[in-house]
Protein backbone atom coordinates (compact mmCIF):
# COMPACT_ATOMS: atom_id res chain seq x y z
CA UNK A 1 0.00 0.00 0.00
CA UNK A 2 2.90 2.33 0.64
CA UNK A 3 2.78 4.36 -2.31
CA UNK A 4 6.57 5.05 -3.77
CA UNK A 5 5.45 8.07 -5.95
CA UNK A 6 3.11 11.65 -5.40
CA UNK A 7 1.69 12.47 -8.44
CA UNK A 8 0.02 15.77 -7.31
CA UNK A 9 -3.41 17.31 -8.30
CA UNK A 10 -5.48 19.98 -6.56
CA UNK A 11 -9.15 19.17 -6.32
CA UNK A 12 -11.30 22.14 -7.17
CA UNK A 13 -14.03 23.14 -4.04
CA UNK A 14 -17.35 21.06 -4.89
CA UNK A 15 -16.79 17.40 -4.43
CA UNK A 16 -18.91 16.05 -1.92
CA UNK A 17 -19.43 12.55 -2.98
CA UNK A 18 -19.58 9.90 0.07
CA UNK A 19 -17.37 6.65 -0.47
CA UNK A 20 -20.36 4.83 -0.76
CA UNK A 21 -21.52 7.36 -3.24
CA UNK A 22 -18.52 7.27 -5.32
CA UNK A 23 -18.55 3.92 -5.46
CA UNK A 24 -21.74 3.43 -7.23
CA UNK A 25 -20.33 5.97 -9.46
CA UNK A 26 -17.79 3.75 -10.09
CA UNK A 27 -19.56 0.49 -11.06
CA UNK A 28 -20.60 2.48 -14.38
CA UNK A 29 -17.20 1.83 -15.56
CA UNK A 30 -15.86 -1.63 -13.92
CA UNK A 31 -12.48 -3.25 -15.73
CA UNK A 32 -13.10 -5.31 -18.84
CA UNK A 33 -10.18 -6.89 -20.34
CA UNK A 34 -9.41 -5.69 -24.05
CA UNK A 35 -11.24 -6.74 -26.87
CA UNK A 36 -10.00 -8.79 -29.43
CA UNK A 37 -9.58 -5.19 -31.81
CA UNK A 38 -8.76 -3.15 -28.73
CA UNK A 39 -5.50 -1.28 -28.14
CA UNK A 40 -6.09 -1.04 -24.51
CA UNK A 41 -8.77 -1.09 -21.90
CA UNK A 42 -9.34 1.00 -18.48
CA UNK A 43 -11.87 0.97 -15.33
CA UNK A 44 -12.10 0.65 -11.63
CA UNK A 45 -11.39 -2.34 -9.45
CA UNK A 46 -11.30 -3.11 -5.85
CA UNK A 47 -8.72 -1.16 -3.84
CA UNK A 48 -8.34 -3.99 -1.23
CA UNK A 49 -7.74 -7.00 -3.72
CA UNK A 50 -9.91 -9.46 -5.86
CA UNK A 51 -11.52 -10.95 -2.35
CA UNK A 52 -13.05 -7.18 -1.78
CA UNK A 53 -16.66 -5.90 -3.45
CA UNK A 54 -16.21 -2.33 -2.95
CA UNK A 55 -14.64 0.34 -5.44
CA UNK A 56 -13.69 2.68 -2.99
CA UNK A 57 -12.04 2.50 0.50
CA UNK A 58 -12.16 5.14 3.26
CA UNK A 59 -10.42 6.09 6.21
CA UNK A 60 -9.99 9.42 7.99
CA UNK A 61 -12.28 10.83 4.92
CA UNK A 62 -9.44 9.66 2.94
CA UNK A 63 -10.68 7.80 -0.35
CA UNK A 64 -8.74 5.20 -1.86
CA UNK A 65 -9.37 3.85 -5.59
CA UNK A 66 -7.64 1.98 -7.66
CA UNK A 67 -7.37 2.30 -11.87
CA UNK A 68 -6.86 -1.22 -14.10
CA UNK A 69 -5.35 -0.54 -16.97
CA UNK A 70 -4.60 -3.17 -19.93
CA UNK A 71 -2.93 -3.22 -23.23
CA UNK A 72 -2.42 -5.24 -25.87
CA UNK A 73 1.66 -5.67 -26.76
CA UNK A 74 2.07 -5.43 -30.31
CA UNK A 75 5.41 -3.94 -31.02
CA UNK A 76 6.14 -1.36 -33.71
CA UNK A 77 9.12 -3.52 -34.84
CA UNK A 78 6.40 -6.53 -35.63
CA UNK A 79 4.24 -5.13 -37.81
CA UNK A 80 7.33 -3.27 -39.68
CA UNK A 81 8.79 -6.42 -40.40
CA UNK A 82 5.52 -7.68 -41.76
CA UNK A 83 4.57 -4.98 -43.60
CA UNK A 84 8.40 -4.77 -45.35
CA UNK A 85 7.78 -8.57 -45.90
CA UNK A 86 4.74 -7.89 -47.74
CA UNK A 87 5.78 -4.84 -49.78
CA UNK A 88 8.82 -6.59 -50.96
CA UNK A 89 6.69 -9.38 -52.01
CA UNK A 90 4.18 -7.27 -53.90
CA UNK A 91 7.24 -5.60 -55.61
CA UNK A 92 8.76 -8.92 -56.96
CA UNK A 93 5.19 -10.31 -58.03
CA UNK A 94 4.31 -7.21 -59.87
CA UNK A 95 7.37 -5.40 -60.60
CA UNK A 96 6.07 -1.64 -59.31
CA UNK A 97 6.74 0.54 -56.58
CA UNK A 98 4.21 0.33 -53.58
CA UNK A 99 3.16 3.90 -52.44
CA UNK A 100 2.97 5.56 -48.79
CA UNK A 101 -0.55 5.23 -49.01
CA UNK A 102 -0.49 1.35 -49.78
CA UNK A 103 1.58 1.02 -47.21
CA UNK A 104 0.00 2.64 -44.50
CA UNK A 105 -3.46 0.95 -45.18
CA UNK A 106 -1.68 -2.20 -45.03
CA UNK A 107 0.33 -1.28 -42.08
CA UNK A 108 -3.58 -0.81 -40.54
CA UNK A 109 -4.59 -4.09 -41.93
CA UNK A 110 -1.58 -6.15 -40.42
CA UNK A 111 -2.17 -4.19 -37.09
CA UNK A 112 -6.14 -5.04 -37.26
CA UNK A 113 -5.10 -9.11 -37.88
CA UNK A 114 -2.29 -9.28 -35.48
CA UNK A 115 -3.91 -7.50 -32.50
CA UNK A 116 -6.17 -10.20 -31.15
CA UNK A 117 -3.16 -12.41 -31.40
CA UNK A 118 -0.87 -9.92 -28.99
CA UNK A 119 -0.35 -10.73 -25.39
CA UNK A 120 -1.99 -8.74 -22.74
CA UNK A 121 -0.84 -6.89 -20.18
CA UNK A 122 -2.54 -5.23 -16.91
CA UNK A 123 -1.38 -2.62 -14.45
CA UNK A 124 -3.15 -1.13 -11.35
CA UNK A 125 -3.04 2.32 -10.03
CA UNK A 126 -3.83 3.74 -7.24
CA UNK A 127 -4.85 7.11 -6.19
CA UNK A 128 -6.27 8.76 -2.47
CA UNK A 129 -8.85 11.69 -3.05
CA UNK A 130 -8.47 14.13 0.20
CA UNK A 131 -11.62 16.54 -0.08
CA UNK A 132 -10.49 18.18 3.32
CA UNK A 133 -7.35 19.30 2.01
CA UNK A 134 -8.15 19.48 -1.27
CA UNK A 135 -5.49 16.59 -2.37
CA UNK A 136 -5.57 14.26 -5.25
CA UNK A 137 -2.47 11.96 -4.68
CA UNK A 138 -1.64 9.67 -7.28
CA UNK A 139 1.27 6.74 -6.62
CA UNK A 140 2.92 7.19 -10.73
CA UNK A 141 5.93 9.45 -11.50
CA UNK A 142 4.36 9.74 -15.09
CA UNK A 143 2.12 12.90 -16.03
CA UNK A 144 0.39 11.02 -19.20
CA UNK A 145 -0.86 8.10 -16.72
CA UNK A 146 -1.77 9.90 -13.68
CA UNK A 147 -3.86 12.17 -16.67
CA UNK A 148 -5.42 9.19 -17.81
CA UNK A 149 -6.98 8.11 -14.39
CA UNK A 150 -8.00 11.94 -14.06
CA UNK A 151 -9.54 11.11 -17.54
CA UNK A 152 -11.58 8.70 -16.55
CA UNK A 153 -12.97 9.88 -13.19
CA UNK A 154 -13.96 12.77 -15.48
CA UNK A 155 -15.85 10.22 -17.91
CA UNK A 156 -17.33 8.71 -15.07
CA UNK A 157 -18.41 11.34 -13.10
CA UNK A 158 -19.08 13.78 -16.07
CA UNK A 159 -16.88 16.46 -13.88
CA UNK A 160 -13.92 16.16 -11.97
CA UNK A 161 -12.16 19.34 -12.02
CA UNK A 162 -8.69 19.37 -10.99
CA UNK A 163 -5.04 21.38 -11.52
CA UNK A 164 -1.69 21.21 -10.88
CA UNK A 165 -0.84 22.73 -7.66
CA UNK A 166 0.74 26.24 -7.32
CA UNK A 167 3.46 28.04 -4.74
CA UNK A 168 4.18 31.63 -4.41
CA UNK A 169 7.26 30.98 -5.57
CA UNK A 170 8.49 28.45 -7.98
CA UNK A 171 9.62 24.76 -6.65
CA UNK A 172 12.84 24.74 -8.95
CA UNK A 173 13.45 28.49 -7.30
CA UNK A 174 12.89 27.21 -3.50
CA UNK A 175 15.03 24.24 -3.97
CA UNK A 176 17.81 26.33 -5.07
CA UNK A 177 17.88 28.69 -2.49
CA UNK A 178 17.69 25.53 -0.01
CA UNK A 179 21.16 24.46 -1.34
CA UNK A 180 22.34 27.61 -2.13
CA UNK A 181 22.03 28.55 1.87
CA UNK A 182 23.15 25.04 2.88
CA UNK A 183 19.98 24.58 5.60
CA UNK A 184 16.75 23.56 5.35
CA UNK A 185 13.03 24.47 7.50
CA UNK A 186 12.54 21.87 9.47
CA UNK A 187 11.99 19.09 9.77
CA UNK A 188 13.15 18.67 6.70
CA UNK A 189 16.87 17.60 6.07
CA UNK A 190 18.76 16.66 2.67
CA UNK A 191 18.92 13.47 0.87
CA UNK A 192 22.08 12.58 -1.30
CA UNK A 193 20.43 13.22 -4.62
CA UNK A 194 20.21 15.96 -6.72
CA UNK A 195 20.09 17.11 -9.94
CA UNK A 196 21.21 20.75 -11.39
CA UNK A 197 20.40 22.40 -15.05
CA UNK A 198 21.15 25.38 -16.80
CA UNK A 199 18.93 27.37 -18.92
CA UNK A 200 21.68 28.56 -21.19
CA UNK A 201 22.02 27.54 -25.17
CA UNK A 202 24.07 24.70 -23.76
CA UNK A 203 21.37 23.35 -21.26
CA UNK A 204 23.29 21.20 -19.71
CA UNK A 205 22.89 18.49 -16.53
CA UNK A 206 24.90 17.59 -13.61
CA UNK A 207 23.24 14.63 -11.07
CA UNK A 208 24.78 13.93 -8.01
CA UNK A 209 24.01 10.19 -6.87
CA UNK A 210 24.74 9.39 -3.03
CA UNK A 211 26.74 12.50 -2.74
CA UNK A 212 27.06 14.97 -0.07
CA UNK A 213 24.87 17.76 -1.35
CA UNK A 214 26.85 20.45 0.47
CA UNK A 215 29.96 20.12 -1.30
CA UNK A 216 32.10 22.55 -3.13
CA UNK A 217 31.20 20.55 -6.71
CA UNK A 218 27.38 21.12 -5.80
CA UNK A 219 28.16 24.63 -4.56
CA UNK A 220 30.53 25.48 -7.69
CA UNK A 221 27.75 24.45 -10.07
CA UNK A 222 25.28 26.47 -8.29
CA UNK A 223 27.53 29.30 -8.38
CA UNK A 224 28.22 28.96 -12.33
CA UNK A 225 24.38 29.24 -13.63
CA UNK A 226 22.67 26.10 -12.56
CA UNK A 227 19.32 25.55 -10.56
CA UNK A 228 18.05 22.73 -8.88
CA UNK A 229 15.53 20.63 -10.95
CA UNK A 230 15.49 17.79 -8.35
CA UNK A 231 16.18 17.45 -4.91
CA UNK A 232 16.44 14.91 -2.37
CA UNK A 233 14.95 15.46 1.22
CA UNK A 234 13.63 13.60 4.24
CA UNK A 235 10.85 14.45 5.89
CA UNK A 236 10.99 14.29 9.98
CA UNK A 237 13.06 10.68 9.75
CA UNK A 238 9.75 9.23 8.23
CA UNK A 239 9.58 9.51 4.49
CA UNK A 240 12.03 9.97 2.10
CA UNK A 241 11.51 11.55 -1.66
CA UNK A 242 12.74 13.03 -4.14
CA UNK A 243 11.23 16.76 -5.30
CA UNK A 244 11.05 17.39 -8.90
CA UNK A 245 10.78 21.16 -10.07
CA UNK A 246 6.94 20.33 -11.65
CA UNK A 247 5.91 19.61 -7.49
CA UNK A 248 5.69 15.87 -7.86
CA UNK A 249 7.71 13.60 -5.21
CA UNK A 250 9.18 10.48 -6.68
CA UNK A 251 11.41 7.58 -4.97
CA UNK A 252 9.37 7.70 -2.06
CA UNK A 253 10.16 5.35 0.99
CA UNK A 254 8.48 5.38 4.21
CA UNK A 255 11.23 5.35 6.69
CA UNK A 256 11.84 2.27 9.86
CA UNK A 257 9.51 4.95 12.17
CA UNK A 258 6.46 4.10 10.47
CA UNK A 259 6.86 0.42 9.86
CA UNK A 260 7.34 0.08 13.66
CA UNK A 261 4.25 1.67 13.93
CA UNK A 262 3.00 -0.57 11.67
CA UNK A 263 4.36 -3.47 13.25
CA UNK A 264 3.12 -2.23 16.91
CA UNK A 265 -0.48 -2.07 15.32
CA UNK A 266 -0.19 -6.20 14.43
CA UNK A 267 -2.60 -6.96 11.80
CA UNK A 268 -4.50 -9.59 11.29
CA UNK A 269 -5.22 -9.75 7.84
CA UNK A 270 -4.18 -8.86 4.54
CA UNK A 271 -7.52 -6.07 4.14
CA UNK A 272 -6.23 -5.18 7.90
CA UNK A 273 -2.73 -4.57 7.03
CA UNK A 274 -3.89 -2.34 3.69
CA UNK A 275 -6.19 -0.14 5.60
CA UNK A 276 -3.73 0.42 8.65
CA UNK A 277 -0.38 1.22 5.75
CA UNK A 278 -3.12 3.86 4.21
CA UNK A 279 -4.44 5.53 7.34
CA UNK A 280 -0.39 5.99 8.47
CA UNK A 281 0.61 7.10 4.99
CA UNK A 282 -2.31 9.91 4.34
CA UNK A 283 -2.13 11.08 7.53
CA UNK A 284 1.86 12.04 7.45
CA UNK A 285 2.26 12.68 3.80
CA UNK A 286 -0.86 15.01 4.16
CA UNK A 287 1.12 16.83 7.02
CA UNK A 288 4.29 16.62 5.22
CA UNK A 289 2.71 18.16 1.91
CA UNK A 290 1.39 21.23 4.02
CA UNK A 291 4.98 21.97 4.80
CA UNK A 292 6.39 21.80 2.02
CA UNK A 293 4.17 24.06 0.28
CA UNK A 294 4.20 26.49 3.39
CA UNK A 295 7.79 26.79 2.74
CA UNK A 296 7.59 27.18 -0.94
CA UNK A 297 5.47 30.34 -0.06
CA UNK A 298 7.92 31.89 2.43
């Protein structure tokens, strides 16, 4: 349940669906596998596993849902070679040239006779809605997927209106002065990861991997042009992440703290163990997430 990535969204005022609400919402668009024609297929399964009936899960007036996705894997190189098998054939049998448009109805045909053929593959995502706070957490590092499950909450509840969050001041802008002053607000301390860029013709990128992020390489690069696109911190000894310059926190782990108190709350079940990991996680990445943007508007 520990989610290892924040893909962030801010949840406009107005949603004021119940769990049990959303839920029936949900059902209108359950997980079917692909078709035999279909590229890929999305809808909503059980947070809590296969053994569990209900689309949503709640705790604290957190909501937890989970996105199936499935595609069909038909690589590019396949239906290349098939298609320059064909055209090669229909050159030698009738001695001409085949044309662009020839060939890309027949690379459509090939894809349409191959694709029920192709081997499936399905993925699960899950996501937290926070109407206190306003928070739509999503555990991907990619923009284009964490859009597609705000896609389809949109198709399924005809609105969903969300946006990236903002900060006073830019997070590539607070990160640098962080490093650039060689402290931190706390409770937040460094990591040993960054990464630096420079907006010049020459754009060029210096990452530091398990390196002391106070030292005179990291300060010499600042001092030459570069700003911080990424930055590893810790949060209060419990979770650490790394902060990307469009707000999102990747390379999250949730630190030995909160697995003792996982540990000292002794499941008893697998649906136990799930809803204790997501009541510990909301609760301090919700109070980590306010301080981190409080600082970003210093």
């Amino acid at each position: 349940m520990w989610f290892k990535n924040l893909y962030l969204f801010k949840l406009e005022p107005g949603f004021s669906l119940s769990p049990e609400e959303l839920h029936q919402e949900l059902e209108q668009r359950l997980f079917k596998g692909c078709s035999a024609t279909q590229r890929e297929s999305f809808g909503w399964v059980a947070p809590l596993g296969r053994d569990s009936e209900s689309l949503t899960h709640a705790t604290n007036g957190y909501i937890l849902i989970t996105m199936a996705r499935q595609e069909r894997l038909l690589p590019a190189s396949v239906i290349r070679e098939e298609m320059e098998q064909r055209v090669a054939d229909i050159e030698l049998q009738e001695d001409r040239k085949v044309s662009n448009k020839e060939k890309k109805e027949m690379r459509e045909a090939i894809e349409f006779e191959l694709l029920p053929r192709a081997f499936t593959r399905t993925q699960n995502m899950d996501a937290w809605i926070d109407p206190k706070e306003g928070w739509v957490v999503i555990n991907t590092p990619s923009a284009k997927r964490a859009e597609e499950l705000a896609n389809l909450l949109r198709k399924t509840l005809g609105s969903f209106p969300v946006a990236p969050p903002e900060t006073k001041n830019p997070p590539a802008a607070s990160m640098t002065r962080w490093l650039e002053q060689g402290a931190l607000p706390a409770p937040f301390t460094f990591g040993e990861d960054c990464e630096l860029r420079s907006d010049g013709e020459e754009k060029g990128v210096a990452a530091f991997r398990k390196h002391e992020l106070l030292a005179d390489d990291v300060s010499t690069a600042l001092k030459n042009g570069k700003y911080v696109s990424k930055l590893g911190l810790i949060w209060d000894e419990k979770i650490q992440f790394m902060l990307t310059e469009d707000l999102q926190l990747t390379r999250l782990r949730f630190l030995d703290v909160l697995e003792e108190q996982m540990q000292h709350e002794d499941p008893q079940s697998h649906a136990e163990r799930l809803d204790i990991e997501f009541a510990l996680m909301t609760g301090e990445v919700t109070q980590m997430l306010g301080q981190l943007l409080a600082q970003m508007d210093v």
